[in-house]
N, C-alpha and C. Protein backbone atom coordinates (compact mmCIF):
# COMPACT_ATOMS: atom_id res chain seq x y z
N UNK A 1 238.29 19.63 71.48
CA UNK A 1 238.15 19.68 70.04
C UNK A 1 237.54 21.03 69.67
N UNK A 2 238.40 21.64 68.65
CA UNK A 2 237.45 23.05 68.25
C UNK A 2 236.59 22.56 66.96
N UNK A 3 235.82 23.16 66.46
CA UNK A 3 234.77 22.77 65.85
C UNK A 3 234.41 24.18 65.25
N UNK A 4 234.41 24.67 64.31
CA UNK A 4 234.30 25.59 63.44
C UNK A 4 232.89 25.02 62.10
N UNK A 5 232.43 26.01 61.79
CA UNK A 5 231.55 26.25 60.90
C UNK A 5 232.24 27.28 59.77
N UNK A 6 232.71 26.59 58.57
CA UNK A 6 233.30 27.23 57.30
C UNK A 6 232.46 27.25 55.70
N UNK A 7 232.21 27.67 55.07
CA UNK A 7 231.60 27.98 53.45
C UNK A 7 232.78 27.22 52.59
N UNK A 8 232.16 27.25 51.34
CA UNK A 8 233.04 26.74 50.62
C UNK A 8 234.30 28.65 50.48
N UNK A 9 235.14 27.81 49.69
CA UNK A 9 236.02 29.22 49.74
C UNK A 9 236.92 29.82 51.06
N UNK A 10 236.44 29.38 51.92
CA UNK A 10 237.13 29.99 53.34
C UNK A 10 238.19 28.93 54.08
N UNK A 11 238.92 29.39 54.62
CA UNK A 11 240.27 28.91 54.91
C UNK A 11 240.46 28.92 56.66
N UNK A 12 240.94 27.74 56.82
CA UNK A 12 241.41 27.83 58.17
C UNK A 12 242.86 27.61 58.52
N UNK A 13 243.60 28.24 59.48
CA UNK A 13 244.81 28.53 59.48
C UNK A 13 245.26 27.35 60.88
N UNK A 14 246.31 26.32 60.79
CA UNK A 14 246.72 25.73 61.40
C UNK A 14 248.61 26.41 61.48
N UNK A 15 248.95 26.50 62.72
CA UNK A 15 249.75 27.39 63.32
C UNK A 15 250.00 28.17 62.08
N UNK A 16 251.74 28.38 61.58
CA UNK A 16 251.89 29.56 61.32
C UNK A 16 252.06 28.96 59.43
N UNK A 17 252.15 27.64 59.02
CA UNK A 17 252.46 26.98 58.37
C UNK A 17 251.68 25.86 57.37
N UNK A 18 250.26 25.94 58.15
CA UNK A 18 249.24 25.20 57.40
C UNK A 18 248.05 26.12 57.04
N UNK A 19 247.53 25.32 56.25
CA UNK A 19 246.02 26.15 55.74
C UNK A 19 245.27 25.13 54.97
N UNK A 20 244.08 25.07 55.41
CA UNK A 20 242.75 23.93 54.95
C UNK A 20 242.00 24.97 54.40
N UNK A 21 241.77 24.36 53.45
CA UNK A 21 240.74 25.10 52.75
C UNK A 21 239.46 24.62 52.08
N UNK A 22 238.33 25.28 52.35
CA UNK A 22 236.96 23.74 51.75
C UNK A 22 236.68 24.50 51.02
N UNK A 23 236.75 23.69 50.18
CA UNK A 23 236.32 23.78 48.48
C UNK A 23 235.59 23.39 47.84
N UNK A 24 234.76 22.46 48.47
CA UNK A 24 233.14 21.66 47.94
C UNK A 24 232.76 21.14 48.70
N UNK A 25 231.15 21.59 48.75
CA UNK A 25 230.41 20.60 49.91
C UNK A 25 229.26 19.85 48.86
N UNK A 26 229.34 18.44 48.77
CA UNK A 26 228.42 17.83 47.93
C UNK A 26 227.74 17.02 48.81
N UNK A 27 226.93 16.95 49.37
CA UNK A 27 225.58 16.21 49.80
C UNK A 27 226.42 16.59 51.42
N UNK A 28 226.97 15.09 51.50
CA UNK A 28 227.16 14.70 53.08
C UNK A 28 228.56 14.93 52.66
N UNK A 29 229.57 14.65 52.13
CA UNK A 29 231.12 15.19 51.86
C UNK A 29 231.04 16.58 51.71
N UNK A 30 232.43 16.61 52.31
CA UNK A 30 233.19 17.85 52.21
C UNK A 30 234.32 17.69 51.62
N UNK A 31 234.90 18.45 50.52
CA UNK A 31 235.77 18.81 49.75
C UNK A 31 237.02 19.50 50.45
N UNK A 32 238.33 19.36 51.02
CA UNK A 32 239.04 20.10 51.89
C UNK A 32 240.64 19.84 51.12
N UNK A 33 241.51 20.99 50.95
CA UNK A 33 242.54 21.33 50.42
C UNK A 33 243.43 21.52 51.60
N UNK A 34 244.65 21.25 51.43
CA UNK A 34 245.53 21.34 52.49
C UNK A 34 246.74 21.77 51.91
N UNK A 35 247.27 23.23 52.68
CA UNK A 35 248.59 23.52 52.36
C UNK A 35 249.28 23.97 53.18
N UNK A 36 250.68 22.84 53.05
CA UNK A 36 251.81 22.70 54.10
C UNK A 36 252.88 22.65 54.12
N UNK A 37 254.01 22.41 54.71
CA UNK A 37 255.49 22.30 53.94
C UNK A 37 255.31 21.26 53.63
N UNK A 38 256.48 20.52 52.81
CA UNK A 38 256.48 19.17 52.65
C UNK A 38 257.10 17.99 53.73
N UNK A 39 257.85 18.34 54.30
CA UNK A 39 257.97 18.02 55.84
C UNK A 39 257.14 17.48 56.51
N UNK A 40 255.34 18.14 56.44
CA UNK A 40 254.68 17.85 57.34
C UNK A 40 253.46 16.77 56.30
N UNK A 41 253.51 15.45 57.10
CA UNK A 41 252.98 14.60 56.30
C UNK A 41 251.34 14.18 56.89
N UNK A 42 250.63 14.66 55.55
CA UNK A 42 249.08 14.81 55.61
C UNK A 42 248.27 13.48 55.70
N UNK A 43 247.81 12.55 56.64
CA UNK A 43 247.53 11.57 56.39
C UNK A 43 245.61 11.31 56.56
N UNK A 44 244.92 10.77 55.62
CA UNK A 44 243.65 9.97 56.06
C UNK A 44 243.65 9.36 57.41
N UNK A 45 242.79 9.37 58.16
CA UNK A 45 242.85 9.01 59.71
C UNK A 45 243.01 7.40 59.65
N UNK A 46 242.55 6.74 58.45
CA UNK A 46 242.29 4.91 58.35
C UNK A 46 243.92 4.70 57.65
N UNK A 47 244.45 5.59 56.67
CA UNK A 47 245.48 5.22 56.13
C UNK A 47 246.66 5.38 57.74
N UNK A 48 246.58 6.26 58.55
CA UNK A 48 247.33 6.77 59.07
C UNK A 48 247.27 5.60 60.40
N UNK A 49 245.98 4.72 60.81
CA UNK A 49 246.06 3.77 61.85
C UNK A 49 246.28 2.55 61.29
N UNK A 50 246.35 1.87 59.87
CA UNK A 50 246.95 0.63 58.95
C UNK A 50 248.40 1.10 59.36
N UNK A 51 249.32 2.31 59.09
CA UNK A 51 250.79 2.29 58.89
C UNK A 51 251.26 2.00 60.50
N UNK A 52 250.35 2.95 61.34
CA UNK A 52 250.57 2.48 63.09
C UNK A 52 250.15 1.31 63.42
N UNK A 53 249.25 0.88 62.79
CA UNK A 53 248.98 -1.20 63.02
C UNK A 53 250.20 -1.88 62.68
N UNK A 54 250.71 -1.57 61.22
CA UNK A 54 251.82 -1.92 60.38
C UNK A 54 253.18 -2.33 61.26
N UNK A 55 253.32 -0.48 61.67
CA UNK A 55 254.88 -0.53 62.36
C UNK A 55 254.36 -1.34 63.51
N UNK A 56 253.27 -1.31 64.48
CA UNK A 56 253.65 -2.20 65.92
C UNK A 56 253.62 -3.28 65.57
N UNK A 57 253.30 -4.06 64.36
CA UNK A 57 253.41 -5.77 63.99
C UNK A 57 254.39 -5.72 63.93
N UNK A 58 255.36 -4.86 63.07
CA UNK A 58 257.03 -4.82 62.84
C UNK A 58 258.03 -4.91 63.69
N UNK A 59 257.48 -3.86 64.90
CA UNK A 59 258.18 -4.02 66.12
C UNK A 59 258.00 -5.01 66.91
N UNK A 60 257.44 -5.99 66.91
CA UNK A 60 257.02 -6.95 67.35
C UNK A 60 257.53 -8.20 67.21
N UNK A 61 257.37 -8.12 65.96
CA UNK A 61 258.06 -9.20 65.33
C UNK A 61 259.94 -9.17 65.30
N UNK A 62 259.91 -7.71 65.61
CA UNK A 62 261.84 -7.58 65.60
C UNK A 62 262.19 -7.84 66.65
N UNK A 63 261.32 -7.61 68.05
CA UNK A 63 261.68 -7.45 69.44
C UNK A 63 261.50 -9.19 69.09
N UNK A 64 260.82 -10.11 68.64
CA UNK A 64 260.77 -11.86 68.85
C UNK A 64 262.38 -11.92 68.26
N UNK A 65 262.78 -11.36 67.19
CA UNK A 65 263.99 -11.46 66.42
C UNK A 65 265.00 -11.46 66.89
N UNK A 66 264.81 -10.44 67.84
CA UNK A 66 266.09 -9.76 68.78
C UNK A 66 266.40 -10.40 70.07
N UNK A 67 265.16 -11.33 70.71
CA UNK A 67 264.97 -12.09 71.84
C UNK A 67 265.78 -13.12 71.50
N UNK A 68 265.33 -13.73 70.20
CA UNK A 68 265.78 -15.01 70.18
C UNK A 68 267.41 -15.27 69.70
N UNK A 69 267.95 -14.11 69.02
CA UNK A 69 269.24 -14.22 68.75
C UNK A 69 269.46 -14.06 69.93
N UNK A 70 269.36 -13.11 71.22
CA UNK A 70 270.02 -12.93 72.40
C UNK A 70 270.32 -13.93 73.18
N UNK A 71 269.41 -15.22 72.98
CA UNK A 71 269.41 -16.49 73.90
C UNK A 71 269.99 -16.99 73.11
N UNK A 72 270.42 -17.27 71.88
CA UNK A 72 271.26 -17.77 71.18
C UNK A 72 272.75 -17.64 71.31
N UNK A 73 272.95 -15.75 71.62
CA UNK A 73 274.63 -15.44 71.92
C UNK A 73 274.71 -16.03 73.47
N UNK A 74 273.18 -16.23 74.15
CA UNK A 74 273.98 -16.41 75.45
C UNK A 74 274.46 -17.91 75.94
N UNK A 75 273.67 -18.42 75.13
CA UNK A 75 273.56 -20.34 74.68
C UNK A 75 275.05 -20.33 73.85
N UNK A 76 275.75 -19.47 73.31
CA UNK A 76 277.06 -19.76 72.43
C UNK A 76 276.94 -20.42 71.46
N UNK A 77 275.57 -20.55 71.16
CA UNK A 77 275.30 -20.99 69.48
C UNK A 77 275.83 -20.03 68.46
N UNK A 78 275.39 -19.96 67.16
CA UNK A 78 275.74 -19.30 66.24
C UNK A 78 274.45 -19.07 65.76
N UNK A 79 274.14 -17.63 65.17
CA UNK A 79 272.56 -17.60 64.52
C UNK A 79 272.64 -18.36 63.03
N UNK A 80 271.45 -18.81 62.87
CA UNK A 80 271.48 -19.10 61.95
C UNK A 80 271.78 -18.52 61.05
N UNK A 81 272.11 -18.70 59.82
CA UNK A 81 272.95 -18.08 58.61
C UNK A 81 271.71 -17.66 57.67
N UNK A 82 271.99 -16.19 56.98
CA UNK A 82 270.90 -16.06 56.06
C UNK A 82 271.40 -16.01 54.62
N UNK A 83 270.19 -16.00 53.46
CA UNK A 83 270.83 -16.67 52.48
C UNK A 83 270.67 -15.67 51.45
């Protein structure tokens, strides 16, 4: 982990394409600006492990989905019908 010491006003350069910039320090927060393409998607570290909790419930639940139709084509049933 690098670990830098920055002022308000000063900028740090992530490769050739990003730039953070702190812009207010009020008590114990820090104020930080981020500019990037739009391509590259900026996430909160709690928002960003809910959407990775999210998708592996999803996948989870598709891989049960996908199991159970498979024993179904191999049983020569028919899946059930959706409505």
């Amino acid at each position: 982990m690098l670990v830098l010491k920055r002022k308000v006003g000063e900028v740090v350069r992530i490769g050739n394409d990003i730039e953070v910039h702190v812009l207010a320090v009020e008590g114990d927060v820090i104020k930080l600006g981020f500019e990037a393409p739009k391509q590259v998607q900026i996430l909160r570290s709690e928002i960003y492990e809910a959407i990775k909790a999210e998708n592996m419930q999803s996948s989870i639940s598709n891989s049960k989905d996908a199991k159970e139709l498979m024993k179904q084509l191999k049983l020569g049933s028919a899946p059930p019908k959706e409505e």
